[in-house]
C-alpha atoms as a PDB file:
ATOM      1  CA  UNK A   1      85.612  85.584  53.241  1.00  0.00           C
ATOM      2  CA  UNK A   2      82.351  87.185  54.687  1.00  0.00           C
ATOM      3  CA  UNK A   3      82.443  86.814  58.449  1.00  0.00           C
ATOM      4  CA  UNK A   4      79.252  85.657  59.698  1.00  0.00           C
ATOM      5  CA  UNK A   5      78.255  85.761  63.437  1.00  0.00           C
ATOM      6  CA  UNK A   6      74.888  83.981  64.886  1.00  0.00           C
ATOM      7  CA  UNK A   7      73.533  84.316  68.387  1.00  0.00           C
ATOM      8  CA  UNK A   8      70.272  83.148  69.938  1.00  0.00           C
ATOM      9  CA  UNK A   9      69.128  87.527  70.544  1.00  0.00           C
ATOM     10  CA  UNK A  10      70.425  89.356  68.114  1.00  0.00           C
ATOM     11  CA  UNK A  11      69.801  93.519  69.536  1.00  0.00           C
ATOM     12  CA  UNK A  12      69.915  96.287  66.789  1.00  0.00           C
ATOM     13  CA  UNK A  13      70.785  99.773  68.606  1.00  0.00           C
ATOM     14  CA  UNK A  14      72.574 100.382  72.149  1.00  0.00           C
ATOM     15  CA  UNK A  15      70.858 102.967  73.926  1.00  0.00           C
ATOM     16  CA  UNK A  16      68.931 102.314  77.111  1.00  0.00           C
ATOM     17  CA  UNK A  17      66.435 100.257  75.355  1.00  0.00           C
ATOM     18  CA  UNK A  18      69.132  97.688  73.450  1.00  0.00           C
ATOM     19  CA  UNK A  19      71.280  97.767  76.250  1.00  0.00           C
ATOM     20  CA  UNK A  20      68.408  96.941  79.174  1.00  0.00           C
ATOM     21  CA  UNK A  21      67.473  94.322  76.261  1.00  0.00           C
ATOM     22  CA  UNK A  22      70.932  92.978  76.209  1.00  0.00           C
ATOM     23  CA  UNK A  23      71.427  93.130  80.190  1.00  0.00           C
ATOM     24  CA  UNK A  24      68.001  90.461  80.244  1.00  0.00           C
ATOM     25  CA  UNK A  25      69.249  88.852  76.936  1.00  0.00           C
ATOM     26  CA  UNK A  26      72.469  87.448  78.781  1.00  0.00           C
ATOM     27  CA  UNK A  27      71.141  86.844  82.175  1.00  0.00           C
ATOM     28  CA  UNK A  28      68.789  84.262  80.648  1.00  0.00           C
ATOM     29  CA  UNK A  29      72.013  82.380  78.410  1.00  0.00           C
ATOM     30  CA  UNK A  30      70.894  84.015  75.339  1.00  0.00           C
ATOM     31  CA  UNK A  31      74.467  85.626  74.781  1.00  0.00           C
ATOM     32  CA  UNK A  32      72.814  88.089  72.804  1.00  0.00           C
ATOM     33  CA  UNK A  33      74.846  90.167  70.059  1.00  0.00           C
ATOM     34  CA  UNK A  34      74.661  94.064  70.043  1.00  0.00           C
ATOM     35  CA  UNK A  35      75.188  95.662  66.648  1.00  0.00           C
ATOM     36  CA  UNK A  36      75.633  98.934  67.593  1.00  0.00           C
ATOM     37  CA  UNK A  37      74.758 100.977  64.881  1.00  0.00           C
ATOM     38  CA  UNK A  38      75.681 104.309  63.788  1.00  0.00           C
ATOM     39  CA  UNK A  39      75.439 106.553  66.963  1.00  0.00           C
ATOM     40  CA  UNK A  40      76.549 103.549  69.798  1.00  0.00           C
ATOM     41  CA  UNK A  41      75.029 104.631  73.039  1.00  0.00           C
ATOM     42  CA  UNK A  42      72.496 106.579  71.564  1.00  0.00           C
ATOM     43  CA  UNK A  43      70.933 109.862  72.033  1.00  0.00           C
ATOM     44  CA  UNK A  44      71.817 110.001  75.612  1.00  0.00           C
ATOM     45  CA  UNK A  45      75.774 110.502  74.158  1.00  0.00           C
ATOM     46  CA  UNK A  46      74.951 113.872  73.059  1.00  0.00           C
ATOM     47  CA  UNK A  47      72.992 114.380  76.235  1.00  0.00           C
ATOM     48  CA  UNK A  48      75.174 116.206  79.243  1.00  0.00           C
ATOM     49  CA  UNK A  49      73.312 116.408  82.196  1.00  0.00           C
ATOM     50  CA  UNK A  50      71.117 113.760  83.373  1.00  0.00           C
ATOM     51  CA  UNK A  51      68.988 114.310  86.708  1.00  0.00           C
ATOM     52  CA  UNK A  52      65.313 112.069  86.288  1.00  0.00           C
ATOM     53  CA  UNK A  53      67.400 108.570  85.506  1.00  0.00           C
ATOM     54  CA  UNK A  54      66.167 107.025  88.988  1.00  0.00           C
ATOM     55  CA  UNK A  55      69.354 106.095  91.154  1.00  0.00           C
ATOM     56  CA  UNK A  56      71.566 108.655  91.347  1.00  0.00           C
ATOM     57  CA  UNK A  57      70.966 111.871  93.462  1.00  0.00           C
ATOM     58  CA  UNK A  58      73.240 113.300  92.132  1.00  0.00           C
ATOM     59  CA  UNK A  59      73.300 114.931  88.140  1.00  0.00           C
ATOM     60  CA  UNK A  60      74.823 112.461  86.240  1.00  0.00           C
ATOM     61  CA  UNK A  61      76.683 112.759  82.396  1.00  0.00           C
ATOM     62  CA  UNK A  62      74.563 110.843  79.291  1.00  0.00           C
ATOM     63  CA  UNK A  63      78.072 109.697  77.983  1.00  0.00           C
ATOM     64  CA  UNK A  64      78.905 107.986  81.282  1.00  0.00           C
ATOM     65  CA  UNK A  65      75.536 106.486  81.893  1.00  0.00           C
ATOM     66  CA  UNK A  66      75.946 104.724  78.502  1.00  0.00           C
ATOM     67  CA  UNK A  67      78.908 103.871  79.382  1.00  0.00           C
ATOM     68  CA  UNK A  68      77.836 102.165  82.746  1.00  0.00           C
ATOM     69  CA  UNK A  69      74.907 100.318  81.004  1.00  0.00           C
ATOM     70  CA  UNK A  70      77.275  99.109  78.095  1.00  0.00           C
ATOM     71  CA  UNK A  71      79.695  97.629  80.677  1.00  0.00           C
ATOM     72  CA  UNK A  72      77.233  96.538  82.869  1.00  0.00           C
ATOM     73  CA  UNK A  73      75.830  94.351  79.650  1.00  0.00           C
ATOM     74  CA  UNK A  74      79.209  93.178  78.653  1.00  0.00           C
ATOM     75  CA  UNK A  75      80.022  92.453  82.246  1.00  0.00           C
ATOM     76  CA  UNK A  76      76.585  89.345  82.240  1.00  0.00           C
ATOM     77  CA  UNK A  77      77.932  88.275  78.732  1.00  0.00           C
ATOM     78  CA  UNK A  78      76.404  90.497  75.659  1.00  0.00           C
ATOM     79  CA  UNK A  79      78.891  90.795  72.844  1.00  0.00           C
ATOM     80  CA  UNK A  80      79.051  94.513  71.321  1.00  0.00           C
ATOM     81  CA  UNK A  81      80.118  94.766  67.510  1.00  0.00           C
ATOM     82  CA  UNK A  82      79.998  97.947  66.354  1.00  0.00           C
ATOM     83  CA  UNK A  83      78.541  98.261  62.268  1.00  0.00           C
ATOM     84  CA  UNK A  84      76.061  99.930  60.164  1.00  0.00           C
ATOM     85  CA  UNK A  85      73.382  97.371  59.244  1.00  0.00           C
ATOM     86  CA  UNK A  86      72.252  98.343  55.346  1.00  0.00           C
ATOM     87  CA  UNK A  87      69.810  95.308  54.989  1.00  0.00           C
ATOM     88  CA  UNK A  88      67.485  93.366  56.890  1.00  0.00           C
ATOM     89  CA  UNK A  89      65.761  90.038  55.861  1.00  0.00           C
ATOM     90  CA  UNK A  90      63.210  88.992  57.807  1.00  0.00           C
ATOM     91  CA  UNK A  91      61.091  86.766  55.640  1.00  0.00           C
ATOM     92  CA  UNK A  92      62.558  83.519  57.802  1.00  0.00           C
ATOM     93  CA  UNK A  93      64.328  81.632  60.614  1.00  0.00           C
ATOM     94  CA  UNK A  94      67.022  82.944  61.684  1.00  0.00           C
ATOM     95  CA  UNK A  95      66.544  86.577  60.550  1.00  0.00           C
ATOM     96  CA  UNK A  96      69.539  88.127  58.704  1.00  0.00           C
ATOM     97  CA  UNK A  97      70.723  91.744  59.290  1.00  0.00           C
ATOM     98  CA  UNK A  98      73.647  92.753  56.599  1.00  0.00           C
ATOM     99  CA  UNK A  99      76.688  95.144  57.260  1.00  0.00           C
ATOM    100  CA  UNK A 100      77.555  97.636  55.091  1.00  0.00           C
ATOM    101  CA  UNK A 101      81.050  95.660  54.581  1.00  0.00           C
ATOM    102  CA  UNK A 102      79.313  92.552  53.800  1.00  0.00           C
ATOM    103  CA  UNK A 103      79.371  91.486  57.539  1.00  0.00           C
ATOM    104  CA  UNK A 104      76.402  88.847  58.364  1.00  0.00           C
ATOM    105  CA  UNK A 105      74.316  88.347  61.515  1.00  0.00           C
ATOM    106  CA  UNK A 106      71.861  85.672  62.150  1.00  0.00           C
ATOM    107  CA  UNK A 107      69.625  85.249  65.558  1.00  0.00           C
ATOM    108  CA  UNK A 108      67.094  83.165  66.401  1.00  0.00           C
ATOM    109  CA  UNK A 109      65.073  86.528  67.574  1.00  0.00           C
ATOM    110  CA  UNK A 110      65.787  90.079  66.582  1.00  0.00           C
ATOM    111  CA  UNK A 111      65.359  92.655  69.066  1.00  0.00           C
ATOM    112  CA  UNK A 112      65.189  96.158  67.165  1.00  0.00           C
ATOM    113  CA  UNK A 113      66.185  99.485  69.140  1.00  0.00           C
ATOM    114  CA  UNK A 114      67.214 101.570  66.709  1.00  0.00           C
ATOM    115  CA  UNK A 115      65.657 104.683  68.304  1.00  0.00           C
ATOM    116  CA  UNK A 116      63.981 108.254  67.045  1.00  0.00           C
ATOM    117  CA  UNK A 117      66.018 111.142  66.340  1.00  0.00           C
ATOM    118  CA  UNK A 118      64.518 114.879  66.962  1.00  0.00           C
ATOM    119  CA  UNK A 119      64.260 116.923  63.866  1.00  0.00           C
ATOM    120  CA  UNK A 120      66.199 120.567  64.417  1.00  0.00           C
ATOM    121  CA  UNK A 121      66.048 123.530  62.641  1.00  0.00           C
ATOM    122  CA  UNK A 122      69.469 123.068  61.006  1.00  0.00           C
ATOM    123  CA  UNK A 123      70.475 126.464  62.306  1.00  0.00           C
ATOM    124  CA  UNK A 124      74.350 127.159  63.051  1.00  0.00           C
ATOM    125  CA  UNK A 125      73.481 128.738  66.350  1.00  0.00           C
ATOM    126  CA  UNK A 126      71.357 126.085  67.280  1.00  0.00           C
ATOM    127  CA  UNK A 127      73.835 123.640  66.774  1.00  0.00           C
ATOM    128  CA  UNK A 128      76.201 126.017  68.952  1.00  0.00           C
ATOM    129  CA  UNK A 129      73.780 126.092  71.957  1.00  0.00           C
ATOM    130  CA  UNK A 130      72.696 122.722  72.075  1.00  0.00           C
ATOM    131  CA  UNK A 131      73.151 122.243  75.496  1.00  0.00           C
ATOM    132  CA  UNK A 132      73.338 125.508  76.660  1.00  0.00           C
ATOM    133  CA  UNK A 133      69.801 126.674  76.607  1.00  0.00           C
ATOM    134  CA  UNK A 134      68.799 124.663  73.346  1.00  0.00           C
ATOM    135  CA  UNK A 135      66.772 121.690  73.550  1.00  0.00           C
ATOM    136  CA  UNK A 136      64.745 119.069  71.719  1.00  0.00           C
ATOM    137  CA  UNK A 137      63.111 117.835  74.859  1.00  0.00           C
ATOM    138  CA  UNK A 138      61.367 119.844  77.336  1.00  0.00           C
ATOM    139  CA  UNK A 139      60.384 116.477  79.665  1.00  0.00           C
ATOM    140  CA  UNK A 140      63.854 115.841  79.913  1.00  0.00           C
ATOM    141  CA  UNK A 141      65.515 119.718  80.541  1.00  0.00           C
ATOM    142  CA  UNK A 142      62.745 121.364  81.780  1.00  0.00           C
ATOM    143  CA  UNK A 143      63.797 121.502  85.307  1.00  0.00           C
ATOM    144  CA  UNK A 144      66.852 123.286  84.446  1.00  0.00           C
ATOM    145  CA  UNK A 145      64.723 126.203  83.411  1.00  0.00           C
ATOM    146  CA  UNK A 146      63.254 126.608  86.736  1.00  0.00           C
ATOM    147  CA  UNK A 147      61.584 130.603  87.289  1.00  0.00           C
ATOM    148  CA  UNK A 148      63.533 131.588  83.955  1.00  0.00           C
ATOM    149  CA  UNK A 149      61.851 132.712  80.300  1.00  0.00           C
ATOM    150  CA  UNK A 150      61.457 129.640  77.863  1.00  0.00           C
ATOM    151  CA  UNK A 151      60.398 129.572  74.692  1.00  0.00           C
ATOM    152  CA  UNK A 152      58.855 126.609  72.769  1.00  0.00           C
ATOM    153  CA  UNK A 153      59.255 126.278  68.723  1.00  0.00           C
ATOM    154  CA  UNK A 154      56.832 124.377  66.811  1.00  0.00           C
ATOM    155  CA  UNK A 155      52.755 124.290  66.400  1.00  0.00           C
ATOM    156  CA  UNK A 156      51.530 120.555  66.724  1.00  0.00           C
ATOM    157  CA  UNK A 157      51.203 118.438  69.589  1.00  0.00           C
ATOM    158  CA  UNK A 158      54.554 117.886  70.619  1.00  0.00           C
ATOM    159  CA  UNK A 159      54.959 121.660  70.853  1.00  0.00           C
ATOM    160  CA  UNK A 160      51.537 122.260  72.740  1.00  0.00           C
ATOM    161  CA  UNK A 161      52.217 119.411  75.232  1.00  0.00           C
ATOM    162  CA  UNK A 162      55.969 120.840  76.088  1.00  0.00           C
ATOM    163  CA  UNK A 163      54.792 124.356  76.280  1.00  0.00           C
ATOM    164  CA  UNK A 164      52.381 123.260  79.040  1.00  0.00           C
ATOM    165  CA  UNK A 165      54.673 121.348  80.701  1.00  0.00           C
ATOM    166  CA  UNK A 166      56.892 124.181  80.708  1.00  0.00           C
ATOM    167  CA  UNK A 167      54.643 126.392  82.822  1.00  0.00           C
ATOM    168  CA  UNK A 168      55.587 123.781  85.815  1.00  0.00           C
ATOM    169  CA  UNK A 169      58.572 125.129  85.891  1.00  0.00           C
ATOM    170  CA  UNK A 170      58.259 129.018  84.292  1.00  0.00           C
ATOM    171  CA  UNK A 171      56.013 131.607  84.822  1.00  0.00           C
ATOM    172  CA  UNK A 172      56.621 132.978  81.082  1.00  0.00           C
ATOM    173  CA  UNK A 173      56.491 130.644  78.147  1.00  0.00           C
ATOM    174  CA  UNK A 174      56.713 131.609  74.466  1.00  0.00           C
ATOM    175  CA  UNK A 175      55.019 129.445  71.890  1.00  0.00           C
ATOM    176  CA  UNK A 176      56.816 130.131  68.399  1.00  0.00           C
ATOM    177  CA  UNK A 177      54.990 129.016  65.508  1.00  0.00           C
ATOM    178  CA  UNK A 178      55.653 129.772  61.655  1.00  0.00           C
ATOM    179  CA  UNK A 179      51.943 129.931  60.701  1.00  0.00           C
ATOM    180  CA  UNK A 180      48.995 131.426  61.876  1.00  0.00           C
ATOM    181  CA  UNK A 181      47.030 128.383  63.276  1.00  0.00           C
ATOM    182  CA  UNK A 182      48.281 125.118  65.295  1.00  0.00           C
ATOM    183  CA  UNK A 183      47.978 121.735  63.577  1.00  0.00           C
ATOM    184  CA  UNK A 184      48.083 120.087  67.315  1.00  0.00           C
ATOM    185  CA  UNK A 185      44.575 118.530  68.422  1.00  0.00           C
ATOM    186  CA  UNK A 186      41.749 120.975  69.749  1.00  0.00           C
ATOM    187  CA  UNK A 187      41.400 119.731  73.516  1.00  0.00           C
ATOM    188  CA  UNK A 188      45.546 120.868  73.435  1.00  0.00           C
ATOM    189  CA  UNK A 189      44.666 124.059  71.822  1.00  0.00           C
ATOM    190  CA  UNK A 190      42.186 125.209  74.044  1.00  0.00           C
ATOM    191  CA  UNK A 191      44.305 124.039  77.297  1.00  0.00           C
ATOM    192  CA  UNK A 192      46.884 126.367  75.619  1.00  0.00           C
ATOM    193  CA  UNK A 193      45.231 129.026  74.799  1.00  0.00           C
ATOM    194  CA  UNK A 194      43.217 129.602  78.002  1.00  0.00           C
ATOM    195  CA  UNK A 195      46.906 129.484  79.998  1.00  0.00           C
ATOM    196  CA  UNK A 196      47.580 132.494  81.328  1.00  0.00           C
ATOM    197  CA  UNK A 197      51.321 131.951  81.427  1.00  0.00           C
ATOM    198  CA  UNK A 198      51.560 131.399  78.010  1.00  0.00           C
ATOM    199  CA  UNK A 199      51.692 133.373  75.066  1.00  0.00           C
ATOM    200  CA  UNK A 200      52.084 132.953  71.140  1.00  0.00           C
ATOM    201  CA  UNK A 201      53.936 134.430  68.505  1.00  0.00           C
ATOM    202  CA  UNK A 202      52.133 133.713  65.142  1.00  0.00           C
ATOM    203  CA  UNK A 203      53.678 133.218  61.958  1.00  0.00           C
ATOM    204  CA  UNK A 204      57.140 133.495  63.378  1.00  0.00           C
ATOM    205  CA  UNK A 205      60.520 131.977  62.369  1.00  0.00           C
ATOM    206  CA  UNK A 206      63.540 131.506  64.231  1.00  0.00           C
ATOM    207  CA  UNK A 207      66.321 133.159  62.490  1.00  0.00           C
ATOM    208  CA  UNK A 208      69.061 133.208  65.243  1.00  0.00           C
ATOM    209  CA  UNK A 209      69.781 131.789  68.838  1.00  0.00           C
ATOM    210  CA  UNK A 210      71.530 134.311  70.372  1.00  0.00           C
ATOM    211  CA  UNK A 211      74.595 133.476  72.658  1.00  0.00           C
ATOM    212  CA  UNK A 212      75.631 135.915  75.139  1.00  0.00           C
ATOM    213  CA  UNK A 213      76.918 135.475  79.445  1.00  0.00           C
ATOM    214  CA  UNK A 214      79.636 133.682  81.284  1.00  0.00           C
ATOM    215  CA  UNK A 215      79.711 130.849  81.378  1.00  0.00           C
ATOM    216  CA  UNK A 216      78.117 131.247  77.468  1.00  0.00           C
ATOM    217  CA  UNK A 217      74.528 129.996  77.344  1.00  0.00           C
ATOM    218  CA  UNK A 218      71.647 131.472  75.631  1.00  0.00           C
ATOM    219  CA  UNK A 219      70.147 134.830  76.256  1.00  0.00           C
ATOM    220  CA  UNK A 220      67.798 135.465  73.351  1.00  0.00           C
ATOM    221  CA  UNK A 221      66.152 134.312  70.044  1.00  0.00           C
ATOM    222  CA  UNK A 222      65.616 136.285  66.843  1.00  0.00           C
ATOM    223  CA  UNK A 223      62.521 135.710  65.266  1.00  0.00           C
ATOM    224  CA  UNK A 224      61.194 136.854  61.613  1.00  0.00           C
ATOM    225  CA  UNK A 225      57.674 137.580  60.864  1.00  0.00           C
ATOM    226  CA  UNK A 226      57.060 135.654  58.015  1.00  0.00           C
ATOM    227  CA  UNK A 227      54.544 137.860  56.868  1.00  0.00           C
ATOM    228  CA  UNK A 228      56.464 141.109  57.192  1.00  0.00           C
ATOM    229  CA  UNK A 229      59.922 140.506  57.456  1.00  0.00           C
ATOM    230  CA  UNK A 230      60.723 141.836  60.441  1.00  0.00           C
ATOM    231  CA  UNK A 231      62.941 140.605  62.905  1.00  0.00           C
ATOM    232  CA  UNK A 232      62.668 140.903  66.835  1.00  0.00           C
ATOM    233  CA  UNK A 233      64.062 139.586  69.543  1.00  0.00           C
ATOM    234  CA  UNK A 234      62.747 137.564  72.602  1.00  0.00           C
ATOM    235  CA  UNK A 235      64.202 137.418  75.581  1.00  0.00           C
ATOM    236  CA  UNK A 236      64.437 133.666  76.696  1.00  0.00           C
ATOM    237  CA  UNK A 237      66.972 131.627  78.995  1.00  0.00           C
ATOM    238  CA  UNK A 238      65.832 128.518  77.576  1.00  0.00           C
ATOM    239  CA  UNK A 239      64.957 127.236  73.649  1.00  0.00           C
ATOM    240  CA  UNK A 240      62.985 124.055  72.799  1.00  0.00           C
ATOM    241  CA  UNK A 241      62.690 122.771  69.169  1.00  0.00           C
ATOM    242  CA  UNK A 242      59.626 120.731  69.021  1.00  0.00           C
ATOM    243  CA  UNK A 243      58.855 119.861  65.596  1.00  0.00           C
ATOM    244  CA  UNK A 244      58.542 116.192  65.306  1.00  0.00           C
ATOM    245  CA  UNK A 245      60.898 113.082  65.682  1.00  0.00           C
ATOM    246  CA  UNK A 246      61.958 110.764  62.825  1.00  0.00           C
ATOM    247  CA  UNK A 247      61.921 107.035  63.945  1.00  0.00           C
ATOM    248  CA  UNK A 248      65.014 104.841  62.108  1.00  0.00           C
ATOM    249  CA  UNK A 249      62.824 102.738  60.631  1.00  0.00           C
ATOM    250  CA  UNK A 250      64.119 103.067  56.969  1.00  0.00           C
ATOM    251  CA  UNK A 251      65.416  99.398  57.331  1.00  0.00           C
ATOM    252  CA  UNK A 252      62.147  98.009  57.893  1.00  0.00           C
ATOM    253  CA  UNK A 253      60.198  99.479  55.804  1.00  0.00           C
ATOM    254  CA  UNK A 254      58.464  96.834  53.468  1.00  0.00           C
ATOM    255  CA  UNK A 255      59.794  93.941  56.466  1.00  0.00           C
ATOM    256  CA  UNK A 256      57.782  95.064  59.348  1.00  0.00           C
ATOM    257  CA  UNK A 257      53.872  96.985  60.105  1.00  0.00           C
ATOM    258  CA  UNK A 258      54.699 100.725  60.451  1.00  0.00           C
ATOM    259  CA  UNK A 259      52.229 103.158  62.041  1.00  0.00           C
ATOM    260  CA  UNK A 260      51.510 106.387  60.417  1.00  0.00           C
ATOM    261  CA  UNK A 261      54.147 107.905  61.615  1.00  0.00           C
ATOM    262  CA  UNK A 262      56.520 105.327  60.695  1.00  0.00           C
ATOM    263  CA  UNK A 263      57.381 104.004  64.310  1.00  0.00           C
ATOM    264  CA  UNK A 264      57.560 100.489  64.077  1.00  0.00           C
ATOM    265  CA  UNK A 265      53.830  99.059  64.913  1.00  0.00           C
ATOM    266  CA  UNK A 266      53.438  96.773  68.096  1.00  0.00           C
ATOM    267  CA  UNK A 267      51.127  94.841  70.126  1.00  0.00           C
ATOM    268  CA  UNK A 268      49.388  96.763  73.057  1.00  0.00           C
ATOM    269  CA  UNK A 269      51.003  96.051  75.598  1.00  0.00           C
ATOM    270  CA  UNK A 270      53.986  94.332  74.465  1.00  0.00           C
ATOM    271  CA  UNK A 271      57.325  94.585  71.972  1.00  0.00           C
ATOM    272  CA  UNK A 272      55.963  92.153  69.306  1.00  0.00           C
ATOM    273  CA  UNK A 273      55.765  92.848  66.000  1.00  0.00           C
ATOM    274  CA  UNK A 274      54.143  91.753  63.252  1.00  0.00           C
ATOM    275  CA  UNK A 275      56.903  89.397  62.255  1.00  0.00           C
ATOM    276  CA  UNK A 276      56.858  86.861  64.746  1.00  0.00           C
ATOM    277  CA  UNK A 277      60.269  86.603  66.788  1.00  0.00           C
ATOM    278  CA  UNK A 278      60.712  90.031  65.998  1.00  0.00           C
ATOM    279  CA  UNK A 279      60.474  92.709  68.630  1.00  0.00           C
ATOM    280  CA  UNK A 280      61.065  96.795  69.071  1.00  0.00           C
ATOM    281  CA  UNK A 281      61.617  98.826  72.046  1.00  0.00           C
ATOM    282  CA  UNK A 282      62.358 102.208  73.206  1.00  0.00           C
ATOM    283  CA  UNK A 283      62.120 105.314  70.953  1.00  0.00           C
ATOM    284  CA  UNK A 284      61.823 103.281  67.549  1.00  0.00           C
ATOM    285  CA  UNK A 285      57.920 102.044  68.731  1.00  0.00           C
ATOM    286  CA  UNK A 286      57.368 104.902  71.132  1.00  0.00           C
ATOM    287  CA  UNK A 287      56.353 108.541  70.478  1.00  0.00           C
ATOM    288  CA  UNK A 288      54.552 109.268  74.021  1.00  0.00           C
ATOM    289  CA  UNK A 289      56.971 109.337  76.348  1.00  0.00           C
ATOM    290  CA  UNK A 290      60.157 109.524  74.828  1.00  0.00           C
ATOM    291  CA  UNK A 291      62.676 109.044  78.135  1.00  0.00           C
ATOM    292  CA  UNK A 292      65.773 106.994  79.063  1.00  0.00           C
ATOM    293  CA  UNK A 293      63.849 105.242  81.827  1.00  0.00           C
ATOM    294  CA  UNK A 294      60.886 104.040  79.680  1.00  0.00           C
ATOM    295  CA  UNK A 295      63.204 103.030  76.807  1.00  0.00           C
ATOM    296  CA  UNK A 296      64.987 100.747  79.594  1.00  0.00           C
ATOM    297  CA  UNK A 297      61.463  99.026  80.883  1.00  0.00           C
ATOM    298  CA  UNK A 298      60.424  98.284  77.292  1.00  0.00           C
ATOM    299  CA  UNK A 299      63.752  96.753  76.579  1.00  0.00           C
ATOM    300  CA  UNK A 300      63.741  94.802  79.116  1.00  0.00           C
ATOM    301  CA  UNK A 301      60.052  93.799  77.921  1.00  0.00           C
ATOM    302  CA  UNK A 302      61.657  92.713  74.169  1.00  0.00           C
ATOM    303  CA  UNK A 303      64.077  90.228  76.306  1.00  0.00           C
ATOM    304  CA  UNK A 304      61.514  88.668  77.993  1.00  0.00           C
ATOM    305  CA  UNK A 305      59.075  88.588  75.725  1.00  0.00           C
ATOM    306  CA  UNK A 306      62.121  87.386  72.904  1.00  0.00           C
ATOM    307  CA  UNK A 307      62.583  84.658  76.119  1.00  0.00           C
ATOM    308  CA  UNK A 308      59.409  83.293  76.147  1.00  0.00           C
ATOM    309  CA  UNK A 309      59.026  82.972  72.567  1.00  0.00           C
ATOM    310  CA  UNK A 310      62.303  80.973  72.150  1.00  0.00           C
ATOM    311  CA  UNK A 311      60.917  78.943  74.968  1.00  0.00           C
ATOM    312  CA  UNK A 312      57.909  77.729  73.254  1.00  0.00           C
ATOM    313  CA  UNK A 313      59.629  77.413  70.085  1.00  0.00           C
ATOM    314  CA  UNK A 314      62.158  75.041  71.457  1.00  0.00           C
ATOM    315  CA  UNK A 315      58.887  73.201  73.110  1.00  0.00           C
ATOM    316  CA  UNK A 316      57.246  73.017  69.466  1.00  0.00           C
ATOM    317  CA  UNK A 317      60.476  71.845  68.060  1.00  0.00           C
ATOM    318  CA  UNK A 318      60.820  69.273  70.561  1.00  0.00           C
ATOM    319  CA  UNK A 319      57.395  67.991  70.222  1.00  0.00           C
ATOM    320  CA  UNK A 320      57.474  67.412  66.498  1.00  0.00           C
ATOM    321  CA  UNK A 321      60.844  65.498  66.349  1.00  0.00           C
ATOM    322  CA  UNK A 322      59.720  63.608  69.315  1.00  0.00           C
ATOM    323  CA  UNK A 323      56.169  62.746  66.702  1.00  0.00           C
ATOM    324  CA  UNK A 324      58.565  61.939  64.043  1.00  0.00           C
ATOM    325  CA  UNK A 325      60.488  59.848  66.108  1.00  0.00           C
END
């Protein structure tokens, strides 16, 4: 027998945006459901330290911070079931989300945090430093980097904007980039380009992060010329890979309005999207900002916005069996 399990807030995804959801969810009797998906707790679980979450003055571990929030949303009444959702139907009332072992879920409102993974390079020694100089997110691990040599990999705007972020923190900032022109917007370029702490390496690849001190972190990064071959080495404390995120939106594709990018497309200034009881949060809508703390706020928008909307549902309801009577 298939099990089946309903709930009134159904939350796909358990980072800080499904879990804030959840938190809200439960504290207004929704006893929402969590699937977590395929990476429970989300990116911050590969994330060591954390210093900008606001509360603790003290550097705090992504791991245990996930950890809190999930217990905190169990503790006000969320159930967390963990699964790997394979198919969505959305076309009515309750909305069905499938398991890959046949496992159903049904709520009256779907909350969707499934999140954006950065795209690496795929490189064995960047998989080796991540964490120890290598980065996918300046904004977050920039601080770390404080008076040392960074370098920045990529050439649109997420690679502009983190390279002149970086220069609040380093007098010496790299710009790697594989061709010999940026594809990030002009009023970027020329902010770039006129910084005198910056410089560029054109058509350059990264062919190594190089290892090297005690306690091990990294010390260098060998780059190819992709015009001539050669290979050189830059000096650099700190290495962030900025070449793009890919929402997890695969699910929804066909389902739900995507933007151009494939984040999931919702109303200015709120979660909903075009299906109506259907809302997204954190990283899976948003490809500004991009932190722990704003993926909390908008998750706590999808609850209350997934509140009210059950609210005037119920009202409707009520109404028309009250005509009928």
């Amino acid at each position: 027998m298939t099990a089946t399990h309903s709930t009134r807030m159904l939350i796909l995804g358990s980072g800080p945006a499904g879990l804030s959801a959840a938190i809200y969810g439960a504290r207004a009797g929704m006893a929402p459901i969590v699937v977590q998906g395929i990476q429970p707790g989300g990116q911050l679980t590969t994330t060591t330290d954390v210093e900008n979450y606001p509360g603790f003055r003290d550097v705090i571990q992504g791991p245990w911070l996930m950890e809190e929030m999930q217990a905190q949303a169990e503790h006000v009444g969320a159930q967390m079931m963990w699964d790997h959702i394979v198919e969505v139907d959305l076309s009515q009332r309750p909305f069905r989300l499938i398991g890959d072992g046949g496992t159903v879920y049904t709520g009256d409102v779907l909350v969707i945090a499934t999140g954006a993974q950065a795209k690496w390079l795929g490189l064995p020694s960047e998989e080796h430093l991540k964490g120890k100089g290598v980065s996918a997110c300046a904004t977050c691990d920039g601080f770390f980097y404080r008076g040392k040599k960074v370098a920045v990999i990529g050439g649109g705007n997420t690679a502009v904007e983190e390279a002149l972020y970086m220069t609040n923190h380093s007098h010496d900032v790299t710009l790697i980039h594989r061709r010999d022109s940026l594809r990030a917007e002009k009023i970027l370029q020329e902010r770039l380009f006129a910084h005198p702490n910056i410089k560029i390496l054109w058509n350059s690849a990264v062919d190594k992060f190089v290892a090297g001190g005690e306690p091990e972190g990294l010390v260098g990064i060998d780059v190819r010329n992709t015009v001539t071959g050669e290979v050189s080495r830059v000096d650099v404390e700190g290495g962030f890979v900025a070449i793009g995120h890919s929402p997890a939106t695969e699910l929804f594709k066909g389902h739900l309005e995507l933007d151009g990018d494939g984040y999931i497309a919702v109303e200015t200034g709120s979660t909903r999207t075009s299906v109506p009881g259907v809302f997204a949060c954190g990283d899976v809508m948003d490809k500004v900002y991009r932190q722990a703390v704003t993926a909390a706020g908008t998750g706590c928008m999808a609850a209350l916005d997934a509140e009210r909307f059950l609210a005037e549902a119920d009202f409707e309801a009520t109404n028309r069996a009250d005509v009928a009577a």
